[in-house]
Each structure stands twice: as structure tokens, then as C-alpha cells.
Protein backbone atom coordinates (compact mmCIF):
# COMPACT_ATOMS: atom_id res chain seq x y z
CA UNK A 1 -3.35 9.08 24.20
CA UNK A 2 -0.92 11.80 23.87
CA UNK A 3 -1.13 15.63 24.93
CA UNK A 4 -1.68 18.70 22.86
CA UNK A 5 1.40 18.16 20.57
CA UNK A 6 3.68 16.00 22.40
CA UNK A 7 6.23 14.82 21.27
CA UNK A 8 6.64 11.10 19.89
CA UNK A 9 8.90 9.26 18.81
CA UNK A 10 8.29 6.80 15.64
CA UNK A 11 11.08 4.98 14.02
CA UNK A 12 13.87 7.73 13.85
CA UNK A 13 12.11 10.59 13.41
CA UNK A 14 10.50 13.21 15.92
CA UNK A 15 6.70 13.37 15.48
CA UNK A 16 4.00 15.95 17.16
CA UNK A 17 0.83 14.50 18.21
CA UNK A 18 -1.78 17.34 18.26
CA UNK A 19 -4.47 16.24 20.25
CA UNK A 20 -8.39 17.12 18.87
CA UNK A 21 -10.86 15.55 21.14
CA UNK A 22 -10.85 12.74 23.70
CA UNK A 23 -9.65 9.50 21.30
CA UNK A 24 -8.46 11.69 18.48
CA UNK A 25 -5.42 12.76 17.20
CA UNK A 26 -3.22 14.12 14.50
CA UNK A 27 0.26 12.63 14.07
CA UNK A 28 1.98 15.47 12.02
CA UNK A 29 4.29 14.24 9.76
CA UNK A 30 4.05 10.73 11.06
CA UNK A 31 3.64 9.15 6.89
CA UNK A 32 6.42 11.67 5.57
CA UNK A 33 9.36 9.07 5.29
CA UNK A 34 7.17 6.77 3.19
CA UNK A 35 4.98 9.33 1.28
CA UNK A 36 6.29 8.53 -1.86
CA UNK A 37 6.15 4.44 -1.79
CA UNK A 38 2.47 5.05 -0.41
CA UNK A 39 1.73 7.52 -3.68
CA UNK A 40 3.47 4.75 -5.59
CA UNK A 41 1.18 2.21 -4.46
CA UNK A 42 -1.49 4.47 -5.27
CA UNK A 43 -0.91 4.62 -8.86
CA UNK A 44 -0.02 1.01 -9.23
CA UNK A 45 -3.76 0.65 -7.73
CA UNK A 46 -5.44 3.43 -9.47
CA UNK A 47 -3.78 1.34 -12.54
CA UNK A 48 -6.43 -2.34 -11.31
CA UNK A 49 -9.26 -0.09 -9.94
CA UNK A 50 -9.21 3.35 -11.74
CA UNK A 51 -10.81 6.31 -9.50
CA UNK A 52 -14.50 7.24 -10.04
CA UNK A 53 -16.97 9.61 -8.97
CA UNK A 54 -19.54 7.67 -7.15
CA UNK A 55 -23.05 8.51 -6.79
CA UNK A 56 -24.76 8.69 -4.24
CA UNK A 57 -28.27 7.90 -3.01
CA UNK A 58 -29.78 11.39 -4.33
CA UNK A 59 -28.62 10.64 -7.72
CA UNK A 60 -25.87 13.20 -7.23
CA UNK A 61 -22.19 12.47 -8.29
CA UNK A 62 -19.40 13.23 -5.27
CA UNK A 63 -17.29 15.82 -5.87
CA UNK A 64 -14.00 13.79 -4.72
CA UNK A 65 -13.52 10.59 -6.79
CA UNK A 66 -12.55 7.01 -4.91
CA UNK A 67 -11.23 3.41 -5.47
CA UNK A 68 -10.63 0.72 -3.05
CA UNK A 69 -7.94 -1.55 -1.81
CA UNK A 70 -8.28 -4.55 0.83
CA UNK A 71 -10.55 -7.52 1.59
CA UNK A 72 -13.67 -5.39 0.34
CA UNK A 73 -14.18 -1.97 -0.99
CA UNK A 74 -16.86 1.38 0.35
CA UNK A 75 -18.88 1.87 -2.36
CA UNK A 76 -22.26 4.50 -2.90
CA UNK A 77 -24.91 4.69 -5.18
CA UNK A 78 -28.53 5.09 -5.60
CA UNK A 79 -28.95 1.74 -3.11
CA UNK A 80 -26.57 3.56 -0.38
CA UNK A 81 -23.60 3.28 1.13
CA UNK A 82 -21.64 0.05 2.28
CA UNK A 83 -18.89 -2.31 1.27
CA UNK A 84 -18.75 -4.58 -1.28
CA UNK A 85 -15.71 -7.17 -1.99
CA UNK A 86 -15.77 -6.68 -5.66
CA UNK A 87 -15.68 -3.69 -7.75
CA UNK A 88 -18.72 -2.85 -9.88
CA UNK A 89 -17.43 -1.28 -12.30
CA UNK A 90 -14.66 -4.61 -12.86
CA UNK A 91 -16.25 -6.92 -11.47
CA UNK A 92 -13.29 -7.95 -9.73
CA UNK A 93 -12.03 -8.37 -6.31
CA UNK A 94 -10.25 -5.04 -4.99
CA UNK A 95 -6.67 -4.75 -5.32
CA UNK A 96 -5.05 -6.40 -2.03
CA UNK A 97 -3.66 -3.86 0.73
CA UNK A 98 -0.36 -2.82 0.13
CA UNK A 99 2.65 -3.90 2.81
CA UNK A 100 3.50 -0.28 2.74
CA UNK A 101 -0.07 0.74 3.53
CA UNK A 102 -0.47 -2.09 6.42
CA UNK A 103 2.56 -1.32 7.94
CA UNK A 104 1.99 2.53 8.17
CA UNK A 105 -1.66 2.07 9.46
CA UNK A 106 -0.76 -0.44 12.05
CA UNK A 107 2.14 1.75 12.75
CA UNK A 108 0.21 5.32 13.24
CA UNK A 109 -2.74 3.57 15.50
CA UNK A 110 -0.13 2.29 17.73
CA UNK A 111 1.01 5.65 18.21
CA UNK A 112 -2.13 7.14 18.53
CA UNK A 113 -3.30 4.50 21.56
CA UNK A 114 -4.66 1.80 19.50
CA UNK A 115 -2.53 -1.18 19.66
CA UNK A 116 -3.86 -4.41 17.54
CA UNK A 117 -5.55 -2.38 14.81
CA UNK A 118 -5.21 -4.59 11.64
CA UNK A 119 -7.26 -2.79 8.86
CA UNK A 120 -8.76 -5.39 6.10
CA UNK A 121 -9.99 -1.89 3.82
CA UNK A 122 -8.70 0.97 2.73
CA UNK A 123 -10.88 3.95 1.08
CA UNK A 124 -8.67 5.82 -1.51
CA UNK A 125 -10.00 9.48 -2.23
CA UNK A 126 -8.44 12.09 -4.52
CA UNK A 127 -9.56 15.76 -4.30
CA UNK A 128 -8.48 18.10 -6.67
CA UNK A 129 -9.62 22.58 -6.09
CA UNK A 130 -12.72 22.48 -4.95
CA UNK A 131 -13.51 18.70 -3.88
CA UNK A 132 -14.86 18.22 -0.18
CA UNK A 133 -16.67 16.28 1.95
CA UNK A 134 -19.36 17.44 4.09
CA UNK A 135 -19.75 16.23 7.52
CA UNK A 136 -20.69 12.62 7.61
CA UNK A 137 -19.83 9.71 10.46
CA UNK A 138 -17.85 6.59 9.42
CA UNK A 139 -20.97 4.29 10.29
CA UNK A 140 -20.58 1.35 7.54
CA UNK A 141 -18.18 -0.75 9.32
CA UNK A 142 -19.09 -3.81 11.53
CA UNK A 143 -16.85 -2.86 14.19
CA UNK A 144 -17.07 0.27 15.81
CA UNK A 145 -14.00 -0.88 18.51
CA UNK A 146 -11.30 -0.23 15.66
CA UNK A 147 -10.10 3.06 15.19
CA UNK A 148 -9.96 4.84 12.12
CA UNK A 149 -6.58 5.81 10.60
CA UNK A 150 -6.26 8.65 7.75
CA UNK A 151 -3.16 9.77 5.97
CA UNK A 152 -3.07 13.00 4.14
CA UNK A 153 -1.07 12.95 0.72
CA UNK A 154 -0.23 16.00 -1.52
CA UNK A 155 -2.23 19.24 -1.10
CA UNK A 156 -2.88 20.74 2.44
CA UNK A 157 -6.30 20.24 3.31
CA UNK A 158 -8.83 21.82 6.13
CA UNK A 159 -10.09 18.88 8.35
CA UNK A 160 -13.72 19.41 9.92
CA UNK A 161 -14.11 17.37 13.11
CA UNK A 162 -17.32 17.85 15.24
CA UNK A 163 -19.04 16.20 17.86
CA UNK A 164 -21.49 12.90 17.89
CA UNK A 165 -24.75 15.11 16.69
CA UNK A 166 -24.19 16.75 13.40
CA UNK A 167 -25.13 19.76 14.77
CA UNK A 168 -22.33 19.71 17.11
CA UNK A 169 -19.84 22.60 15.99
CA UNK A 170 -16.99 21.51 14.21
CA UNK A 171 -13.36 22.53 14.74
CA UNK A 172 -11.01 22.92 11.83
CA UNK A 173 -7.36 21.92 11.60
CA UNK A 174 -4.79 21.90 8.83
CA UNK A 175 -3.54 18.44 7.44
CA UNK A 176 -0.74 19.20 5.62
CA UNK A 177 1.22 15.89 3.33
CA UNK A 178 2.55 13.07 5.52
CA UNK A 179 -0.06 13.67 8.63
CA UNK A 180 -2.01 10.81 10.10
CA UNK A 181 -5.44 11.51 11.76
CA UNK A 182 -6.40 8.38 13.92
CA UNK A 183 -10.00 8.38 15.71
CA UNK A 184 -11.67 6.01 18.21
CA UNK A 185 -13.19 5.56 21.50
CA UNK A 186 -14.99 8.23 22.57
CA UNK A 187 -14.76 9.96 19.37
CA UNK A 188 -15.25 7.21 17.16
CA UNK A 189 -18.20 8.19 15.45
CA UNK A 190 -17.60 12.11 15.61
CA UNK A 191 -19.22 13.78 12.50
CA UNK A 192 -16.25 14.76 10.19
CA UNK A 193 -15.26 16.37 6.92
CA UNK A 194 -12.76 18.23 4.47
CA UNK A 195 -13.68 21.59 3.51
CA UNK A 196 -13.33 22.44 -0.60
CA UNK A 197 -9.50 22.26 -1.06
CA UNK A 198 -8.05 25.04 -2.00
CA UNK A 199 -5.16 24.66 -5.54
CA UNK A 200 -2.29 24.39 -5.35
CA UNK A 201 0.59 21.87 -6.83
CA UNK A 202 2.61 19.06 -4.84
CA UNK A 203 5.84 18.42 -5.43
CA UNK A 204 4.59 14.14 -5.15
CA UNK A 205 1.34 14.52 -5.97
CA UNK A 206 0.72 17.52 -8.18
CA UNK A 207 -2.65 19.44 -8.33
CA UNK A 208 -3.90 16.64 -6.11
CA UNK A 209 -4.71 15.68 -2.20
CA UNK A 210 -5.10 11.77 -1.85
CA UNK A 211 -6.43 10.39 1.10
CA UNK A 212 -6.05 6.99 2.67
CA UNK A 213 -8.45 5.80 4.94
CA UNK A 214 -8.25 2.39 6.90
CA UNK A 215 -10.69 0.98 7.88
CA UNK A 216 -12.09 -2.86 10.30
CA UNK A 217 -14.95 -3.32 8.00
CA UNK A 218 -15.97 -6.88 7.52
């Protein structure tokens, strides 16, 4: 695992690796040189499995709205969270994962220590002023050995990353377009978040943050 921002090398580019907490890292910039096939392949998704606002168990809609691509999709409502292969509202299979997205993801956990990640999900989430998510642990997958690689697209956001108790203080850092956050190990199931982003427009992206999260689920 790399130091507090050293500096790697991926492809031809220069990228800093900020180091969080023991298995976790932020690649800054690492997605930059592909942001705008990956928003791309967004859209062309968004286009098969249009982004809702899913509830969740309470009853209560989330503030950030979601689609899926991959072998199976996260999904939430009053029944709870887990994945599902096909898309309820649809009733069709997810959209496959991109090449674009497989490649970056298998690229960015490499660089982050994590050699031989192959994702089979990705968790699509758009925020727009005033989305978040509150602290919660990535605990629906079957295996917990697989990292967890998240790309940052369009507006900066404030990233919340505690400890393994969600009382554990968390410690905020800036994810600005094109970083990578990859967790694992020892931080694995660290309690995490985004705070309410804040407007702004994106050249890419517009009045919008989109989030790609990969995922070993199944």
C-alpha cells in the first residue's frame, strides 16, 4: 500500500496516492484520462436502466438516486438491502459492465495493493445539491476479501470514512472528478459516507456527482 501521497505511476500519467487508514486509499486523479468514456457509458446505461430513488426499509426514499450495471444489481426497499440480477422496475437483467469500467476498476485496485480484483457489479449513484449518504458499511457482498473500488465523477464531494463501529469518528477528505477511493483489508468494512454535496456545475457532468462503485458480490 502506498504512503501519504506518494507518488504512482499509472499508464503515463503521475498519480498521488493519499493514504486514509491501514488498506485505504485515494488515487487522485487516477480516472481523469477516461472520465468522459466512463460518463459516456453512464448515459448509454442510464438509457437500459434509468436512475431511481430507492426506498428503503423505513419506507423512506434516498436522497441520491441509483441504477446498476454487472452480473447483478444493489437494490433497497421495504424487504432490505441486497442484490438482485434483474431490475425490478424492468424486469430485466442489468446492463453488462462496461470494458471501460472493468478496465479502470481492475486498473485502480492494482494500484491501490489489490491485484486480481475482478468486479462482477457496479452501483451507479448520482447526487445532485444536497444528496448524501450517511455512514453505512458495504456488508451485502459475499466476499469480504475483494476490495472496494469508487470513482468520483463531476462535482467535488466530502468523503466520510470512519472506523469498524459506527461510532468510530469519521475523517473527511475531498474527492474531487477523476479520484479513485479503493478499500480493503483491514479497513474493509469501515463505516463510510458522503456528506450533502454542495452545487455547483461540471464541465462533464453538469449540476451532478456520479459515483461508481465496484463491487465482488455474487
Amino acid at each position: 500500500m502506498p504512503d501519504l501521497f506518494d507518488a504512482i505511476r499509472s499508464d503515463h500519467s503521475e498519480i498521488i496516492a493519499e493514504t486514509i487508514a491501514d488498506g485505504a486509499v485515494i488515487l487522485h486523479g487516477f480516472a481523469l484520462d477516461v472520465a468522459a468514456e466512463l460518463l459516456a457509458a453512464v448515459d448509454a446505461i442510464a438509457a437500459q436502466a434509468p436512475f431511481r430513488h430507492m426506498l428503503v426499509p423505513s419506507g423512506h426514499s434516498m436522497s441520491v438516486a441509483i441504477t446498476n450495471c454487472g452480473s447483478a444489481g444493489w437494490v433497497s426497499d421495504r424487504k432490505g438491502y441486497r442484490y438482485d440480477r434483474i431490475d425490478p422496475d424492468s424486469g430485466r437483467p442489468w446492463p453488462s459492465l462496461p470494458a471501460c469500467f472493468l478496465d479502470l476498476a481492475l486498473r485502480a485496485a492494482d494500484a491501490a495493493g489489490y491485484g486480481g480484483f475482478v468486479p462482477d457489479a457496479c452501483l451507479i449513484n448520482c447526487y445532485v445539491p444536497g444528496a448524501r449518504v450517511s455512514l453505512h458499511q458495504d456488508k451485502n457482498e459475499r466476499d469480504f476479501s475483494a476490495p472496494i473500488v469508487s470513482v468520483s465523477l463531476g462535482l467535488p464531494a466530502t468523503f466520510l470514512f470512519g472506523g469498524l463501529r459506527r461510532t468510530d469518528r469519521a475523517a473527511r477528505f475531498r474527492l474531487s472528478h477523476g479520484d479513485v477511493a479503493v478499500w480493503g483489508a483491514a479497513s474493509r468494512m469501515a463505516f463510510h459516507g458522503i456528506a450533502p454535496l454542495k452545487p455547483g456545475a461540471h464541465v462533464l457532468a453538469g449540476e451532478r456527482r456520479i459515483n461508481l462503485t465496484f463491487r465482488k458480490a455474487i
